[in-house]
N, C-alpha and C. Protein backbone atom coordinates (compact mmCIF):
# COMPACT_ATOMS: atom_id res chain seq x y z
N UNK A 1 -34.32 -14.56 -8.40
CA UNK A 1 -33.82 -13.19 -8.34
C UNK A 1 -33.11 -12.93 -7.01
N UNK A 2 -33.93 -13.32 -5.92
CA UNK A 2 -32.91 -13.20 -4.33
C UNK A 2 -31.63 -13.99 -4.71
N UNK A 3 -31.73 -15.39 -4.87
CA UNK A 3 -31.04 -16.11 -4.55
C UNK A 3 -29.55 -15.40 -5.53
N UNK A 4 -29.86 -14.84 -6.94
CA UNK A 4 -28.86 -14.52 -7.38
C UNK A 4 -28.40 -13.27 -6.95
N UNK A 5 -29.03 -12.43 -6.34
CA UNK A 5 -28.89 -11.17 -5.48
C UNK A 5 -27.87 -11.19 -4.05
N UNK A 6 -27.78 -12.82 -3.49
CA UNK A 6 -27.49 -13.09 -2.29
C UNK A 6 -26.15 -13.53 -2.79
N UNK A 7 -26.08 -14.44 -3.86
CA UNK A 7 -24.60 -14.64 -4.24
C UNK A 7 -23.88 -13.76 -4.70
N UNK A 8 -24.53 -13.34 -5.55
CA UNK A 8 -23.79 -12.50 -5.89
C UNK A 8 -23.00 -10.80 -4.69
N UNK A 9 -23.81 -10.85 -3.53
CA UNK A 9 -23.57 -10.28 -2.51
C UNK A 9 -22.34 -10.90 -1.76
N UNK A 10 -22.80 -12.49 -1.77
CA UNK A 10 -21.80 -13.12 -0.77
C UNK A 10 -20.39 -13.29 -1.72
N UNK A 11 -20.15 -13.08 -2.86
CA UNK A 11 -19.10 -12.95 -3.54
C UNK A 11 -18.25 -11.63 -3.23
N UNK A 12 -19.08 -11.07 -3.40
CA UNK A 12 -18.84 -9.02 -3.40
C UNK A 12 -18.18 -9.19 -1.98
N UNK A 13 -18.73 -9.65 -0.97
CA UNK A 13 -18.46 -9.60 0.76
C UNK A 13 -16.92 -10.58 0.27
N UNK A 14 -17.10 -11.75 -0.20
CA UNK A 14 -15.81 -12.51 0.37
C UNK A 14 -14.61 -11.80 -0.50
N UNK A 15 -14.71 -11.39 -1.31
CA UNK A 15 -13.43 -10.82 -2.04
C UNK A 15 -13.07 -9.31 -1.72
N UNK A 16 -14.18 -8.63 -1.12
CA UNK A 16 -13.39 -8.19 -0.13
C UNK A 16 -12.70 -8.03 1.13
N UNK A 17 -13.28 -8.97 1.74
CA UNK A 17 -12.69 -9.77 3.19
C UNK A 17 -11.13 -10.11 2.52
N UNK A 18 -11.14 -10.42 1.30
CA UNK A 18 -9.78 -11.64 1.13
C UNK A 18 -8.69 -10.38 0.80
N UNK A 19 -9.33 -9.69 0.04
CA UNK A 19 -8.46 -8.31 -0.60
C UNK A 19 -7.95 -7.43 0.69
N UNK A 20 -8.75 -7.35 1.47
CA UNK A 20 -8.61 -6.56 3.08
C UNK A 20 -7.29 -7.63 3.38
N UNK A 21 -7.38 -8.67 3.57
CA UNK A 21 -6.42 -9.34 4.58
C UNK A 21 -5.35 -9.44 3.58
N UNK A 22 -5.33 -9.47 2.38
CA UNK A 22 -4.12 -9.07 1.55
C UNK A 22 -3.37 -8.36 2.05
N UNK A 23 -4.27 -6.90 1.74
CA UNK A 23 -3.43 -5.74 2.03
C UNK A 23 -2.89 -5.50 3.55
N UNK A 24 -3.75 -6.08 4.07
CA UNK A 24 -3.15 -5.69 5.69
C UNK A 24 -1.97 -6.33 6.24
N UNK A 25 -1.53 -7.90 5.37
CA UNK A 25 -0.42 -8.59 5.69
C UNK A 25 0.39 -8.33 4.98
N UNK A 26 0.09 -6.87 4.04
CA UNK A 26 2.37 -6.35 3.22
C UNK A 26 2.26 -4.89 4.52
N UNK A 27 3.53 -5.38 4.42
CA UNK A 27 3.58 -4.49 6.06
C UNK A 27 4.61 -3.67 4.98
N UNK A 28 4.58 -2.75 4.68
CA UNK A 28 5.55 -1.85 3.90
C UNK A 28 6.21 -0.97 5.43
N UNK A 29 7.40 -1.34 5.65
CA UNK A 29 8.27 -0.36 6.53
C UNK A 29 9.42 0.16 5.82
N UNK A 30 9.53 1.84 6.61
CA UNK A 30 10.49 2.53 6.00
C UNK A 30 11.63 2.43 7.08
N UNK A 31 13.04 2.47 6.93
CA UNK A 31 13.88 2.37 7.87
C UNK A 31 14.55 4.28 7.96
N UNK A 32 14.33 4.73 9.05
CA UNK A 32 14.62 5.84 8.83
C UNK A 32 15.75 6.47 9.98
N UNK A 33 16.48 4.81 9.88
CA UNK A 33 17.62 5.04 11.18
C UNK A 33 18.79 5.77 10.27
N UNK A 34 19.20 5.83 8.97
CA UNK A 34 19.84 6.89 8.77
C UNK A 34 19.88 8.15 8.77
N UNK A 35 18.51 8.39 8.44
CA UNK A 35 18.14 9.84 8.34
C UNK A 35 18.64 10.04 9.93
N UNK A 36 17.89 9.57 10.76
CA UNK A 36 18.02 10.14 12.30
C UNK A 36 19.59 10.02 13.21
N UNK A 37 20.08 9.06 12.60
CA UNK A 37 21.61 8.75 13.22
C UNK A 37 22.04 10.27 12.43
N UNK A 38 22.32 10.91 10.93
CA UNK A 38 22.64 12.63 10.80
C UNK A 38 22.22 13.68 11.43
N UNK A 39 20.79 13.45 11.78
CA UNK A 39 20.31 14.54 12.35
C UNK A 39 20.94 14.74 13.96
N UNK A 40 21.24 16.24 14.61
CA UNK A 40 21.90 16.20 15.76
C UNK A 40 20.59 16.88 16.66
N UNK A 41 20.20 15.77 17.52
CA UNK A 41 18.77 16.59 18.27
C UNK A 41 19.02 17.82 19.45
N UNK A 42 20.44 17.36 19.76
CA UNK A 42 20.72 18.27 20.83
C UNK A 42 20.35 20.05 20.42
N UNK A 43 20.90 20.51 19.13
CA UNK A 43 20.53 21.94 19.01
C UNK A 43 19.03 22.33 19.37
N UNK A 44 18.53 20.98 18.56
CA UNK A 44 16.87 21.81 18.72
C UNK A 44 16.48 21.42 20.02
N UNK A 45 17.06 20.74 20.70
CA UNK A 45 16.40 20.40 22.27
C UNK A 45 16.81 21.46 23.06
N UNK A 46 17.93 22.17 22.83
CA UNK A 46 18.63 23.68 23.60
C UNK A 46 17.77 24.62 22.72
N UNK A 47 17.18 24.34 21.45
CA UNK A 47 16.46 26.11 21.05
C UNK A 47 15.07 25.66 21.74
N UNK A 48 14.40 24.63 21.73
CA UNK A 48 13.26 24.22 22.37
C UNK A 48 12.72 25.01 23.88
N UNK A 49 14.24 24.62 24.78
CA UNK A 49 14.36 24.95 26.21
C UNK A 49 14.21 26.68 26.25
N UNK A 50 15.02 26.98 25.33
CA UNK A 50 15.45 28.30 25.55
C UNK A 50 14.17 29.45 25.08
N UNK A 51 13.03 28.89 24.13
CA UNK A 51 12.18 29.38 24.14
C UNK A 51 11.49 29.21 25.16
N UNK A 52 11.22 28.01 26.03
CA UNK A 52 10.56 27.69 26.98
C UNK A 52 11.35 28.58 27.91
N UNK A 53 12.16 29.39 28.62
CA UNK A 53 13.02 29.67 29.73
C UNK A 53 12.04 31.10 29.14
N UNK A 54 12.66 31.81 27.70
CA UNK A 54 12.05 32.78 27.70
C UNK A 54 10.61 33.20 27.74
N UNK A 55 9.81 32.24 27.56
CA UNK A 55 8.48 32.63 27.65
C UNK A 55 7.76 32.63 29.25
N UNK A 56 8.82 31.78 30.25
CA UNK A 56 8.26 32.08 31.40
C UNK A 56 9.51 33.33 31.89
N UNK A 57 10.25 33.38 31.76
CA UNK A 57 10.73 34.48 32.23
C UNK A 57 10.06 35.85 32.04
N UNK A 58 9.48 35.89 30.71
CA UNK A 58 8.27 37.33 30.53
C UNK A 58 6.90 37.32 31.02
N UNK A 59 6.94 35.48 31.35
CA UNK A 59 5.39 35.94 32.67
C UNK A 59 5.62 36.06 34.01
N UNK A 60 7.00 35.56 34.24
CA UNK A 60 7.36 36.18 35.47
C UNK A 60 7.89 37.40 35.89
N UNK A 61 8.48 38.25 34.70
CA UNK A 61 8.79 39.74 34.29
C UNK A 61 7.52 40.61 34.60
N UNK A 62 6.42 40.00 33.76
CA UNK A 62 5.09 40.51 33.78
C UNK A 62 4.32 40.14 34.96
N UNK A 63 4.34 39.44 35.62
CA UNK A 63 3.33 39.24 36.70
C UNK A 63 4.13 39.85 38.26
N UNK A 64 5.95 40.23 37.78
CA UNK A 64 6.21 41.27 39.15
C UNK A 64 6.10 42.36 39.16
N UNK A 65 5.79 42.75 37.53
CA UNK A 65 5.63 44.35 37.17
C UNK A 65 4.05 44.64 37.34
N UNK A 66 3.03 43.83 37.46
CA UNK A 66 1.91 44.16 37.91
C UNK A 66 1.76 44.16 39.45
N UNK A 67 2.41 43.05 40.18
CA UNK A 67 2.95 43.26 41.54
C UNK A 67 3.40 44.82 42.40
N UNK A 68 4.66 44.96 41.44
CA UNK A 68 5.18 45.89 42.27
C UNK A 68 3.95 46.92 41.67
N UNK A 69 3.53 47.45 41.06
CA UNK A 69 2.51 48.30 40.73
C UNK A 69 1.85 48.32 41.46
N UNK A 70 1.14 47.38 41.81
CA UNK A 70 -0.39 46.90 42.97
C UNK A 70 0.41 47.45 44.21
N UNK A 71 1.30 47.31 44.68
CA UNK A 71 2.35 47.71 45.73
C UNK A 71 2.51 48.91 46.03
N UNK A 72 2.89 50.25 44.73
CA UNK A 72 3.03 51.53 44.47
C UNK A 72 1.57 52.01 44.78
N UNK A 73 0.55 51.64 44.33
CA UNK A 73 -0.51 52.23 44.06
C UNK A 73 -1.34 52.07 45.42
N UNK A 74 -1.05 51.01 46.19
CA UNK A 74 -1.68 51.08 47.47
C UNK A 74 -0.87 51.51 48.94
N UNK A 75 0.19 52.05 48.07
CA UNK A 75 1.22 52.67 50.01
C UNK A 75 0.78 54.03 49.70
């Protein structure tokens, strides 16, 4: 009963060891240098920036308008 318990284990183990290294040696690659040679990155790298410019420009908007306040309130 072991002994057929053990083969039958060590079967189960090697065919999936063999099935694993199957699958791991089809290397399925997608080539997606056309898609990216159409796409133009420059717009979204200028809307990227330009959100970035505006979001510190309103904490620097906001942190001189609490400034000059702190300023008003203590002369």
């Amino acid at each position: 009963m072991f002994k057929k318990s053990l083969n039958k284990l060590a079967i189960l183990s090697g065919s999936i060891l063999v099935s694993s290294s199957v699958f791991a040696s089809e290397t399925n690659t997608v080539d997606y240098s056309a898609l990216i040679d159409k796409i133009d990155f420059s717009s979204a790298i200028a809307a990227v920036l330009s959100v970035i410019a505006l979001v510190v420009g309103a904490l620097v908007a906001w942190k001189g308008g609490q400034w000059i306040i702190k300023a008003v309130r203590t002369a």
